[in-house]
C-alpha atoms as a PDB file:
ATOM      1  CA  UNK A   1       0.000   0.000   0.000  1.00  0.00           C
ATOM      2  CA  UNK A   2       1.052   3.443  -0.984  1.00  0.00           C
ATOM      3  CA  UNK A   3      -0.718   6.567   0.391  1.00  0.00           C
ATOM      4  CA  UNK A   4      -3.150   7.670  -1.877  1.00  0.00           C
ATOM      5  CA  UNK A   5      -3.621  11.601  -3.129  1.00  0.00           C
ATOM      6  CA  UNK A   6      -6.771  12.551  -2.144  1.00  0.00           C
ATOM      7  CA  UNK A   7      -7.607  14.669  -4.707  1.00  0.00           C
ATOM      8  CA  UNK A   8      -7.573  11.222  -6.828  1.00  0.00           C
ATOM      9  CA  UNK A   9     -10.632  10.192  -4.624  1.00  0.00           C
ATOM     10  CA  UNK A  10     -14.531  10.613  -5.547  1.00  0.00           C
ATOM     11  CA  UNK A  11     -17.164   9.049  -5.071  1.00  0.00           C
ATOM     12  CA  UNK A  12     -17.939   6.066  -6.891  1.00  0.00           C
ATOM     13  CA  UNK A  13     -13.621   5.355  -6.917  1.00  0.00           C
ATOM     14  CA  UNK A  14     -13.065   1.696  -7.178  1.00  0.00           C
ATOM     15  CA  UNK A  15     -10.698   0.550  -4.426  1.00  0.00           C
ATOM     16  CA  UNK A  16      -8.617  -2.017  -2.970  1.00  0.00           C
ATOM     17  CA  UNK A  17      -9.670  -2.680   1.183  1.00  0.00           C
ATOM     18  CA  UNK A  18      -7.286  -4.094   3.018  1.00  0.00           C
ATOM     19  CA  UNK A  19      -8.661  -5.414   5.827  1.00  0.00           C
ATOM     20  CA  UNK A  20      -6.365  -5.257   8.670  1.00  0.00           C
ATOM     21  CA  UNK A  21      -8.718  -7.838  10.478  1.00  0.00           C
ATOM     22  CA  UNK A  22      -7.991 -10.142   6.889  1.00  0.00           C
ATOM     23  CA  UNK A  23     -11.358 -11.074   7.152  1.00  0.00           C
ATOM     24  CA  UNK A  24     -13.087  -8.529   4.264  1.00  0.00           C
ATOM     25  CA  UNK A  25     -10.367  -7.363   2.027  1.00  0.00           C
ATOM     26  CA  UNK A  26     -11.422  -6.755  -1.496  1.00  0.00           C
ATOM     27  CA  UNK A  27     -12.788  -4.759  -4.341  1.00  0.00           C
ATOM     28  CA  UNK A  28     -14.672  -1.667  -3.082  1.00  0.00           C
ATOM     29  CA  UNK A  29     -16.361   1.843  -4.334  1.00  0.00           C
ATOM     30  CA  UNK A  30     -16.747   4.949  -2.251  1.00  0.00           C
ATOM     31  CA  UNK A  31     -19.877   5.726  -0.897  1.00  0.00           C
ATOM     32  CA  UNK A  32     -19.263   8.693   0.789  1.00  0.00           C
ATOM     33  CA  UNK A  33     -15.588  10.789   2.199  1.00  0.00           C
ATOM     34  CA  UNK A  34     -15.097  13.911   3.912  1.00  0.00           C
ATOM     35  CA  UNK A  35     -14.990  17.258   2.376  1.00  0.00           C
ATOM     36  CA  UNK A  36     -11.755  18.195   2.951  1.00  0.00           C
ATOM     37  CA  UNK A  37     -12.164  21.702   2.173  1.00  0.00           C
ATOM     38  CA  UNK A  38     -15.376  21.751   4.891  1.00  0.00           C
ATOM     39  CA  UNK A  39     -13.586  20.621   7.089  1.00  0.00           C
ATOM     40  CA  UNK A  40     -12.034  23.056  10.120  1.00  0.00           C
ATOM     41  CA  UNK A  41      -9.681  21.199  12.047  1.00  0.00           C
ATOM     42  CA  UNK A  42      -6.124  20.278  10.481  1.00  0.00           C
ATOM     43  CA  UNK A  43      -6.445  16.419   9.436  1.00  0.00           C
ATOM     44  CA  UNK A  44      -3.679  13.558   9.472  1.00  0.00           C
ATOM     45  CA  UNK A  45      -3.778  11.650   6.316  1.00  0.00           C
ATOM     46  CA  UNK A  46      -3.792   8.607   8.259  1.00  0.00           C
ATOM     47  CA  UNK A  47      -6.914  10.005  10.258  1.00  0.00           C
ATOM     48  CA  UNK A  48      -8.973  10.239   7.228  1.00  0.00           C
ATOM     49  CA  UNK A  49     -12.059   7.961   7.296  1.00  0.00           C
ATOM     50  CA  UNK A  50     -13.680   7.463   4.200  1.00  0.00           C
ATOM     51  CA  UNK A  51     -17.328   4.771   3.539  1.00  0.00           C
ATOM     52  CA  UNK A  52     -16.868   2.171   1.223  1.00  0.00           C
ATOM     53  CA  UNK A  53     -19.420  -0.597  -0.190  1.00  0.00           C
ATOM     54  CA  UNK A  54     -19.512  -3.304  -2.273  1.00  0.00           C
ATOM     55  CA  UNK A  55     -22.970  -3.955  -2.749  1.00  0.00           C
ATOM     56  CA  UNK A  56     -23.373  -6.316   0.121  1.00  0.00           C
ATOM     57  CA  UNK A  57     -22.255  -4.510   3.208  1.00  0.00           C
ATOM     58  CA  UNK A  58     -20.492  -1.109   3.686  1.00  0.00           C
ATOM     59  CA  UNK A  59     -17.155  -0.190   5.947  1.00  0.00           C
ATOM     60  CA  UNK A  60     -15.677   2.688   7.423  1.00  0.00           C
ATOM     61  CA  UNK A  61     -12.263   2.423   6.482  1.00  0.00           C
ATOM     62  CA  UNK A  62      -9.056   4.494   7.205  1.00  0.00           C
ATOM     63  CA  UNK A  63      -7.548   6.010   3.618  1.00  0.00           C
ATOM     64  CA  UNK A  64      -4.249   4.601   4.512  1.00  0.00           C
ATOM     65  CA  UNK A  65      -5.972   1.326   3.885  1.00  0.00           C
ATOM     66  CA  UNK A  66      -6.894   1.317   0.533  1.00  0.00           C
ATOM     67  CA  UNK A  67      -5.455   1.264  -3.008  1.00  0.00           C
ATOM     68  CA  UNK A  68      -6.810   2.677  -6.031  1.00  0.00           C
ATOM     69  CA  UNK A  69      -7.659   0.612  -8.920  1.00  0.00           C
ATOM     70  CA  UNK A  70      -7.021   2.274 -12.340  1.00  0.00           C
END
């Protein structure tokens, strides 16, 4: 894993989880991340939390976790 820009992010990105548990890990699209710009307080990348699905069950998953797929 590599960290991930997240101006390459939307929703609707297809992503790579990987599921520090090793239970879920998987393809995934964003559902739904945090406005960045919104935001007021200074964020850590690794703090960023961002809601992924794939159709059968959704996540809440840090960025640092997840790969892009091109």
């Amino acid at each position: 894993m590599k960290n991930i820009d997240i101006q390459e992010l939307s929703i609707g990105t297809k992503v790579y989880w990987h599921d520090p548990a090793g239970e879920t890990s998987g393809i995934y699209e964003i559902l739904i991340m945090p406005d960045i710009e919104m935001t007021n307080e200074k964020l850590e990348y690794d703090d960023l939390i961002l809601l992924i699905g794939d159709g059968f069950g959704k996540a809440e998953v840090f960025i640092s976790e997840l790969d892009i797929l091109y």
